[in-house]
Protein backbone atom coordinates (compact mmCIF):
# COMPACT_ATOMS: atom_id res chain seq x y z
CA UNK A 1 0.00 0.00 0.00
CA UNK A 2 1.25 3.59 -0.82
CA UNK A 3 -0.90 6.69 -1.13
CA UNK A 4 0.41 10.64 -0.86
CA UNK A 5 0.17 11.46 2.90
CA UNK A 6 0.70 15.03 2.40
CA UNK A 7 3.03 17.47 0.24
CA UNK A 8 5.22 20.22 2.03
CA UNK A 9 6.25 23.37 0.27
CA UNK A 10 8.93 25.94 0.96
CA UNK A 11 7.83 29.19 0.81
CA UNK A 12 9.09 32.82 1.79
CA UNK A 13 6.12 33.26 4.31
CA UNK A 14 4.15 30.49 5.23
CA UNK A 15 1.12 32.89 7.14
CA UNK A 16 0.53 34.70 3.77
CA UNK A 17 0.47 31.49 1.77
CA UNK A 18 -1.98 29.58 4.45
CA UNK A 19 -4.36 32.48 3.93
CA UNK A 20 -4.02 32.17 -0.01
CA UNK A 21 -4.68 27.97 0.50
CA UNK A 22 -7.54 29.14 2.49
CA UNK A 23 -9.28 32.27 0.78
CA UNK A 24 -8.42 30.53 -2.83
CA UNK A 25 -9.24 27.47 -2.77
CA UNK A 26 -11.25 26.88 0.72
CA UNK A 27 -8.54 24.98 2.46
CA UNK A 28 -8.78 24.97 6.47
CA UNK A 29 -5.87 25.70 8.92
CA UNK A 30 -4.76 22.12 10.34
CA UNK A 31 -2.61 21.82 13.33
CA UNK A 32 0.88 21.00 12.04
CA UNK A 33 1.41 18.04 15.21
CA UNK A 34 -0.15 15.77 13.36
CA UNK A 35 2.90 15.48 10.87
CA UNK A 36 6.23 13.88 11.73
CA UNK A 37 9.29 15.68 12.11
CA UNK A 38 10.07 18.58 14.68
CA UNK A 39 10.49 21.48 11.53
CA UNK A 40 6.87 20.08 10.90
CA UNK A 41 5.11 20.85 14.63
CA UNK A 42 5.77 24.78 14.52
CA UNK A 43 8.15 24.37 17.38
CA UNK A 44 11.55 24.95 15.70
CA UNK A 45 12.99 28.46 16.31
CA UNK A 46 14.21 28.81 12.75
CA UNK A 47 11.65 27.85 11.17
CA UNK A 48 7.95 28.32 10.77
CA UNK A 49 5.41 25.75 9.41
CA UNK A 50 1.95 26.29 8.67
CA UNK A 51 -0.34 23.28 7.55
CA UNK A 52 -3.40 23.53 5.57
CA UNK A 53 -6.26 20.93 4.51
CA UNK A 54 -9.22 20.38 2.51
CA UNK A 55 -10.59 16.95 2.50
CA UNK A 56 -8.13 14.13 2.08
CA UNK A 57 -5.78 16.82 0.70
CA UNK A 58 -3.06 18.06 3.41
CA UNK A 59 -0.10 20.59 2.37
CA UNK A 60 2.74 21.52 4.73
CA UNK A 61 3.55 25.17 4.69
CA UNK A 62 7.37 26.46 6.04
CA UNK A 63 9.42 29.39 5.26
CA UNK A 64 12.86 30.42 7.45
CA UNK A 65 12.54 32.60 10.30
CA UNK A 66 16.61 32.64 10.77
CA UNK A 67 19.19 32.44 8.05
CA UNK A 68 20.26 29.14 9.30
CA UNK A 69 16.89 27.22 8.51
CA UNK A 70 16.89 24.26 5.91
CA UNK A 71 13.87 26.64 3.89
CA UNK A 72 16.71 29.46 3.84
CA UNK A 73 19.43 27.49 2.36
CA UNK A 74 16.31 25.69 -0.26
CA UNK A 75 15.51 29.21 -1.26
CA UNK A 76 18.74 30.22 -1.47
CA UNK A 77 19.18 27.69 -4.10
CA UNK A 78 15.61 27.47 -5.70
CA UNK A 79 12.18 29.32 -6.00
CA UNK A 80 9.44 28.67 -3.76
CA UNK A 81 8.29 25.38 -4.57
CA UNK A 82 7.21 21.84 -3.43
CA UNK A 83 10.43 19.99 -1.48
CA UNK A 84 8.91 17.17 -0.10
CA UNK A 85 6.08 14.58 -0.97
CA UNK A 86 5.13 12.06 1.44
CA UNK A 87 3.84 8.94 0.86
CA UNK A 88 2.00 7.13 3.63
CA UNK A 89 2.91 3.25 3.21
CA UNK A 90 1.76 0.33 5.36
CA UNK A 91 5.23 -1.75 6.06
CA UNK A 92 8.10 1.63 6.62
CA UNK A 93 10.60 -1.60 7.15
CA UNK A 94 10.23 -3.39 4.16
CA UNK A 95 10.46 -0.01 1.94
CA UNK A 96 13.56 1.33 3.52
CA UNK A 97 14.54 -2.31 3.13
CA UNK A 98 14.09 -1.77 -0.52
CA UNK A 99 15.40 1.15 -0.84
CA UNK A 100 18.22 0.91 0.85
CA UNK A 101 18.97 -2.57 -1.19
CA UNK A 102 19.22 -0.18 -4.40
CA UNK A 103 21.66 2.43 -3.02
CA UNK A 104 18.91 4.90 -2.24
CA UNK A 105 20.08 7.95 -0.20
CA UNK A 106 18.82 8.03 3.33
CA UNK A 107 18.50 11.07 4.60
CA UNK A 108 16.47 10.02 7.90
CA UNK A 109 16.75 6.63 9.24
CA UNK A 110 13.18 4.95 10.64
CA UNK A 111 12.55 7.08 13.01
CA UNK A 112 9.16 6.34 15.73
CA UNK A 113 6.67 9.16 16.53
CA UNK A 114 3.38 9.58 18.08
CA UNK A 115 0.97 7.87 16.49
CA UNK A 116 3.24 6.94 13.82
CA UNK A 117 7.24 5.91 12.24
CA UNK A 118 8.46 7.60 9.56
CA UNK A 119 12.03 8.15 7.14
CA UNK A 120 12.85 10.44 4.72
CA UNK A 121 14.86 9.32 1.34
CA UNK A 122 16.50 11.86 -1.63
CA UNK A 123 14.57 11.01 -4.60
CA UNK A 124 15.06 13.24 -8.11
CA UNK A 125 17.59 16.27 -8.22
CA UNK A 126 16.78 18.43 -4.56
CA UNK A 127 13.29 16.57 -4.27
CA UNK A 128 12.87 14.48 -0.93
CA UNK A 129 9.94 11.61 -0.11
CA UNK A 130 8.98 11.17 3.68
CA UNK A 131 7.79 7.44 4.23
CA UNK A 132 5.24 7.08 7.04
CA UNK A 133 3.65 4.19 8.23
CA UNK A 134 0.49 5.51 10.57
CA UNK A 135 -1.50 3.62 12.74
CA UNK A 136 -5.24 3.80 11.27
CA UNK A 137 -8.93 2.40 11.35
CA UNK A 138 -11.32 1.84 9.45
CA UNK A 139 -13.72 4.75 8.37
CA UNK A 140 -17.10 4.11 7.39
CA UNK A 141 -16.67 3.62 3.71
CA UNK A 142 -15.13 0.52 4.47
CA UNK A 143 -11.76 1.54 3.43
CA UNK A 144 -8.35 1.94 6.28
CA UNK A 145 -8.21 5.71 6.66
CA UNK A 146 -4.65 7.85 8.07
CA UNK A 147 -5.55 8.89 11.22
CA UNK A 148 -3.02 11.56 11.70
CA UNK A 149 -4.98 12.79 14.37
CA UNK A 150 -6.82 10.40 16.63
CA UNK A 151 -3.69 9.15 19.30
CA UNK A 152 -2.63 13.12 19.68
CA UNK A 153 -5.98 14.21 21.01
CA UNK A 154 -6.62 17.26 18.31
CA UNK A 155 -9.25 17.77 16.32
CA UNK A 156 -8.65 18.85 12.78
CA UNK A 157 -10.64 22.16 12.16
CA UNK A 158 -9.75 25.56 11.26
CA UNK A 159 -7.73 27.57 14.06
CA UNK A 160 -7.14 30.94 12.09
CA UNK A 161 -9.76 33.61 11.90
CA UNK A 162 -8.84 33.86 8.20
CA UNK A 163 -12.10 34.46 6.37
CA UNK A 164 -13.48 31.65 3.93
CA UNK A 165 -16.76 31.80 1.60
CA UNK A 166 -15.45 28.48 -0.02
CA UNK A 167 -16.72 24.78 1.04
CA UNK A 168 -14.40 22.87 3.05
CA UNK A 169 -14.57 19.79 1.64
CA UNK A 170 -13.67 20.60 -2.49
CA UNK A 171 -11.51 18.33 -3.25
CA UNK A 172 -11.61 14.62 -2.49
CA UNK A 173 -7.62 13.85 -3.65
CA UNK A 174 -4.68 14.31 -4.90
CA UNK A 175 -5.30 12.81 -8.54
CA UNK A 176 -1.57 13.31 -9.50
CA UNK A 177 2.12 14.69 -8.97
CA UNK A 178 4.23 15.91 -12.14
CA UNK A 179 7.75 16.13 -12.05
CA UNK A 180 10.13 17.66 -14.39
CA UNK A 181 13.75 16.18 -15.14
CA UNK A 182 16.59 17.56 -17.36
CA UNK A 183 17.68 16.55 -20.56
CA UNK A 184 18.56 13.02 -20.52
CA UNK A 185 17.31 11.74 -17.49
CA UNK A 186 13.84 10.23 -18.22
CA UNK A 187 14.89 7.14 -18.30
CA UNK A 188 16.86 7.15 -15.19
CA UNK A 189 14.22 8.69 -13.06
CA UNK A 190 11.63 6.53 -14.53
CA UNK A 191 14.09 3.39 -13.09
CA UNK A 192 14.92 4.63 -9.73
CA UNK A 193 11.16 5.22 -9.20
CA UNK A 194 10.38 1.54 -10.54
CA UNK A 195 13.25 -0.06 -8.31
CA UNK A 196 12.68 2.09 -5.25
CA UNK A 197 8.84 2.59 -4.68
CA UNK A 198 7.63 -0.48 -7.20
CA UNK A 199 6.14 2.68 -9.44
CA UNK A 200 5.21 0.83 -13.34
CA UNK A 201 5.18 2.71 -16.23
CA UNK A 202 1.53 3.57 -17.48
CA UNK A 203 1.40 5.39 -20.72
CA UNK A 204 4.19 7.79 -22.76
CA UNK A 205 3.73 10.78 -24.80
CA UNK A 206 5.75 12.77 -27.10
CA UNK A 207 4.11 16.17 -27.33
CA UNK A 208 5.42 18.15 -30.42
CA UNK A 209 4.28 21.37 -31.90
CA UNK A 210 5.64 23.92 -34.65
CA UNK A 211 7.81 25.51 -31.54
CA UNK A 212 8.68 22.94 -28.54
CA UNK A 213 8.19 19.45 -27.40
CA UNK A 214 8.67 17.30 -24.70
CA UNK A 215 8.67 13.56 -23.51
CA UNK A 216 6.45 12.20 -20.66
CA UNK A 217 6.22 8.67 -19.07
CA UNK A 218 3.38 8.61 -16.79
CA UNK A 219 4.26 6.29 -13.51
CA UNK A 220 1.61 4.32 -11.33
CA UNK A 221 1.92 2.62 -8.03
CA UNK A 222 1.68 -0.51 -7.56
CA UNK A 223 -2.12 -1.04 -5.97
CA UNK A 224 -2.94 2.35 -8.72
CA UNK A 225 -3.32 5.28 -5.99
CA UNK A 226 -0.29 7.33 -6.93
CA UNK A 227 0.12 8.74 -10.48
CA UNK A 228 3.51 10.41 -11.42
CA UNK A 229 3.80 11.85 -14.50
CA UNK A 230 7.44 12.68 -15.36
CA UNK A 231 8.70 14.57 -18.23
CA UNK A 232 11.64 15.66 -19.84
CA UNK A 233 12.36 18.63 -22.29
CA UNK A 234 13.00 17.80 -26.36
CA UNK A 235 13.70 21.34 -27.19
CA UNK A 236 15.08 23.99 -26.28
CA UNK A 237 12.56 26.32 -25.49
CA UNK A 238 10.40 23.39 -24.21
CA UNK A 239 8.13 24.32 -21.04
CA UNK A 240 9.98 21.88 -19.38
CA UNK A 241 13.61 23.24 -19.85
CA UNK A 242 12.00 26.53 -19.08
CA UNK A 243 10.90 24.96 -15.63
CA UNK A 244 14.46 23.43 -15.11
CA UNK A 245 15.76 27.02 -16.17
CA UNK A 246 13.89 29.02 -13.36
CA UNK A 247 13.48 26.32 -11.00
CA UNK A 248 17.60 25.58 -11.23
CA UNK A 249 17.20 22.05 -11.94
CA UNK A 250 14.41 19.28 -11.37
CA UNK A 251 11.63 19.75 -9.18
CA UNK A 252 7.46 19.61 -9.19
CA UNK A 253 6.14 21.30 -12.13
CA UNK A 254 2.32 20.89 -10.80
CA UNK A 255 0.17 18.93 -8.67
CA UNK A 256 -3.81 18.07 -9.92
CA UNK A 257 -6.66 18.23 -7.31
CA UNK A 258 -9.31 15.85 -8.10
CA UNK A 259 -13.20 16.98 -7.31
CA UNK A 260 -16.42 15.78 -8.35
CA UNK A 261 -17.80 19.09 -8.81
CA UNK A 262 -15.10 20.82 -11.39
CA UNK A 263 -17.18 23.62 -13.63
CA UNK A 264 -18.99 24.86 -10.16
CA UNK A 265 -15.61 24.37 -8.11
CA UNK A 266 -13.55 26.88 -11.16
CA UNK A 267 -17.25 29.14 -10.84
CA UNK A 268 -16.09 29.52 -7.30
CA UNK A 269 -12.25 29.97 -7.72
CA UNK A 270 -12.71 32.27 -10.30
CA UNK A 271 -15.24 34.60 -8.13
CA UNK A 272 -12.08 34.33 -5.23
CA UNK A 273 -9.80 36.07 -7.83
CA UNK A 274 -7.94 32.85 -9.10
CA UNK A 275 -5.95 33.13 -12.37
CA UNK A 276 -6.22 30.03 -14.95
CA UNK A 277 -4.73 29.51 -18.57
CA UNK A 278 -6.83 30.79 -21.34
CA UNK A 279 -7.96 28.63 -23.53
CA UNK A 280 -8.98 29.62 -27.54
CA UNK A 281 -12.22 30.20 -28.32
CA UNK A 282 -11.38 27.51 -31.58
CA UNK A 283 -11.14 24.48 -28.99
CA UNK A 284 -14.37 24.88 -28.17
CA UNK A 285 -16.04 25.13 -31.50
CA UNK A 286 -15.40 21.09 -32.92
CA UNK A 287 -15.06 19.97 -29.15
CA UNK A 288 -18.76 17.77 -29.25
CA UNK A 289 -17.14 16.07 -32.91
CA UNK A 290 -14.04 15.12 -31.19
CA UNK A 291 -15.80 13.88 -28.16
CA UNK A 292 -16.56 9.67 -28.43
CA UNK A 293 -19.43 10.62 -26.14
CA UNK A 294 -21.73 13.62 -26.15
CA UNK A 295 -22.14 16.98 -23.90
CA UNK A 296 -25.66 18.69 -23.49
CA UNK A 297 -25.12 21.53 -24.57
CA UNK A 298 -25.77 23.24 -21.57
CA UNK A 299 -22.93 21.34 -20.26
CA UNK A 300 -20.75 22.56 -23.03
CA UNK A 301 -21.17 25.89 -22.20
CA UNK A 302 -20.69 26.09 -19.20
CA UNK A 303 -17.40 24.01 -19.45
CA UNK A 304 -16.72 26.88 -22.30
CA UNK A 305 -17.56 29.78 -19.99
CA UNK A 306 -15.20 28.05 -17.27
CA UNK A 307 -12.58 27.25 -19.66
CA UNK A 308 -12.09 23.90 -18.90
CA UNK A 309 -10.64 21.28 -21.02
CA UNK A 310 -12.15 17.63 -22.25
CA UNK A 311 -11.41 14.69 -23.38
CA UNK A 312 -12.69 11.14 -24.10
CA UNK A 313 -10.30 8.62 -21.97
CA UNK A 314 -10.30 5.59 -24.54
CA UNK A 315 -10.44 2.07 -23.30
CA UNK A 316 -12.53 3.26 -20.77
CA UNK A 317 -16.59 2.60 -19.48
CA UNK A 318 -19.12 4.07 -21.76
CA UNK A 319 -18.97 8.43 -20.55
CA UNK A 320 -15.90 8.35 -19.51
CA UNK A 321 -14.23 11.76 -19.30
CA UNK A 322 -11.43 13.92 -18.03
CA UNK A 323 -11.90 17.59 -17.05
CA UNK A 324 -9.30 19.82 -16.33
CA UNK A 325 -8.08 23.06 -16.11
CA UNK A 326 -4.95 25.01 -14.52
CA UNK A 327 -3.80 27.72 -12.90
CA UNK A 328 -1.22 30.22 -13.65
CA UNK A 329 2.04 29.63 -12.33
CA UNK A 330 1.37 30.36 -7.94
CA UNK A 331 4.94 32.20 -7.27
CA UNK A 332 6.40 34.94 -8.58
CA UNK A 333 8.73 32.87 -11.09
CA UNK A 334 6.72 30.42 -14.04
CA UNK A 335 7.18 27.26 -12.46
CA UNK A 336 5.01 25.38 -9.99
CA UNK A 337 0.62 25.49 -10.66
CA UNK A 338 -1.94 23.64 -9.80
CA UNK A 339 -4.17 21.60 -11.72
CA UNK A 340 -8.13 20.43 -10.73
CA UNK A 341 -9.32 17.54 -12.26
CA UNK A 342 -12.57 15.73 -12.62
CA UNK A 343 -12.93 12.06 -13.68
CA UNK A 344 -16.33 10.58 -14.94
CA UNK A 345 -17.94 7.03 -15.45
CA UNK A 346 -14.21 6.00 -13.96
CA UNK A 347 -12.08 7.66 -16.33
CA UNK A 348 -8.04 6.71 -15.56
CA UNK A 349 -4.40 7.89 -16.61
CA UNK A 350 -4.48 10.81 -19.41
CA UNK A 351 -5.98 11.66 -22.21
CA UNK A 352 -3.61 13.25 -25.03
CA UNK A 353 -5.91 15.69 -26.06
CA UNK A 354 -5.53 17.84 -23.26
CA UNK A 355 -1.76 17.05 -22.54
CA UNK A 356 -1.43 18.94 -25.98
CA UNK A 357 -3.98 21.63 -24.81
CA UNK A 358 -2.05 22.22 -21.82
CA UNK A 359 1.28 22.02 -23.50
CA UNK A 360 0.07 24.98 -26.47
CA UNK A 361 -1.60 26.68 -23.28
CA UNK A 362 1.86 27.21 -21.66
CA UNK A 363 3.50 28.03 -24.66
CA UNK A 364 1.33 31.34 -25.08
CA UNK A 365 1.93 32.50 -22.15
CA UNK A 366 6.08 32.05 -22.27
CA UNK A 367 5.75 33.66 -25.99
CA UNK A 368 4.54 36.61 -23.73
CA UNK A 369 7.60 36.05 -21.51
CA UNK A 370 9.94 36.16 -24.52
CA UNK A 371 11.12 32.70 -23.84
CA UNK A 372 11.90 31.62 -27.61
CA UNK A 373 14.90 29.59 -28.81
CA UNK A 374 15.25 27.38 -31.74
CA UNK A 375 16.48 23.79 -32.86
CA UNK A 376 14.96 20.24 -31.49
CA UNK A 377 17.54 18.88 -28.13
CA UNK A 378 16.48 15.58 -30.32
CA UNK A 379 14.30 13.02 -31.31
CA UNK A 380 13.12 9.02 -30.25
């Protein structure tokens, strides 16, 4: 078993970007205890760590309050950004077993805590993964849920007066984690993900268009809860080598929040003030002929107003469809976003469609950052 337990980000000031989680996108203030590590319980006097939640979907917040915090010395070196994804797994021993069996980097040995154990391994270019094994029960859909909570004695609610119109409960999961690797190092990262964490490849794509393309092998865990896309520039003024350009090597290009509500979720982001790619008009006017199964068109407009892309997920139950949409780059710099996604009638992995929506999307928008070079890195 293996499922994201929660993502941490290093920021420059982790009150201002809990009240963005919150006022954006209707997260609630969590109690940072319920994480491992002492940088994670707000208690360290370099550093300061927020933690923020909406449904199953828990983010870590820090940024350095002296120059000799670990968030100083990551900013020093990168832009705000994701550092750390954690993966809750149900035997820590036998994965550090594992891991440490294939020359793995362990940057925390197994390590016991409240309510939990946990370890911490380097995965791809300044990118770490926390491994906890929780204790948990079973919740009433039948399924073991974390309980990152229930041994400390706190109750997960919001504790900041921050104002919030949103509902609490948007999103229901994180659908999916993309990293971004340099130029040559697909393959490699693909591997060390397969012999490490037992991730399988699921599809590949080779996006290409009259100005940039990329590469992308889309990883799955093992019992299908964890998707990681990862993808590599193929030119250079690819999206991707942009990323690795501004980001200063590999790192999280965007995380997708899955809902079952998407077009009256983006209605609601949208009224908060939250910035999304534009899509042409043109993509919506032979959308219901590319579509394998129909929209009312009701539907279709409304999915036009919102901006929000389609497409058919093949080999898949009769309606099956992927809706997405995404953000404009969070930070200052154009590298990490956010993605929401909705999946119907059981839709799984990616659709191509959209990948090359998304990819054209991102292109505009660095044409109107200048970021233009020429000649193809190469071709498979």
């Amino acid at each position: 078993m293996i499922q994201i337990d929660h993502v941490h980000f290093y920021v420059e000031n982790a009150q201002k970007w809990r009240d963005w989680f919150v006022n954006y996108l209707g997260f609630q203030t969590a109690v940072s205890a319920i994480f491992p590590n002492p940088i994670n319980q707000g208690i360290s006097f370099h550093t300061h760590t927020e933690a923020v939640k909406n449904g199953n979907v828990y983010f870590l917040l820090s940024s350095p309050l002296l120059p000799i915090s670990p968030v100083a010395e990551f900013l020093r070196h990168h832009p705000p950004g994701v550092v750390d994804i954690a993966f809750a797994v149900a035997d820590l021993q036998a994965v550090m077993t594992r891991v440490i069996a294939n020359g793995a980097k362990i940057l925390q040995p197994i390590h016991h805590a409240v309510a939990c154990k946990y370890a911490k391994i380097a995965a791809w270019g300044d990118l770490t993964h926390t491994l906890i094994e929780r204790n948990s029960r079973k919740g009433e859909d039948g399924e073991t849920n974390q309980v990152k909570n229930q041994e400390l004695k706190v109750n997960i609610k919001e504790l900041c007066p921050v104002s919030n119109h949103l509902s609490p409960h948007i999103f229901t999961a994180i659908d999916h984690v993309v990293l971004n690797v340099g130029v040559g190092e697909l393959e490699a990262a693909v591997s060390w993900y397969q012999k490490n964490l037992d991730f399988q490849p699921q599809q590949s794509f080779k996006i290409q268009t009259e100005r940039s393309a990329l590469y992308s092998r889309v990883m799955i865990s093992a019992n299908g809860k964890v998707q990681l896309p990862i993808n590599e520039p193929a030119s250079p003024n690819s999206q991707i080598q942009e990323f690795l350009e501004v980001n200063r090597g590999s790192g999280i290009q965007h995380i997708a929040l899955r809902t079952p509500h998407l077009i009256s979720a983006i209605a609601r982001f949208r009224a908060a003030g939250l910035s999304f790619l534009s899509v042409p008009d043109s993509y919506y006017s032979n959308l219901q002929q590319r579509l394998e199964f129909p929209l009312s068109s009701e539907e279709l407009q409304a999915i036009a107003q919102q901006e929000i892309l389609v497409d058919c997920q093949k080999d898949s139950p009769s309606g099956a469809l992927l809706l997405q949409i995404f953000t404009q780059p969070i930070f200052n710099e154009p590298t990490f976003f956010f993605e929401f996604i909705e999946r119907r009638s059981q839709a799984s992995g990616f659709g191509e469609g959209n990948f090359r929506a998304l990819f054209e999307a991102i292109e505009s928008e660095q044409v109107k950052r200048g970021f233009v070079r020429e000649e193809v890195i190469g071709d498979r």
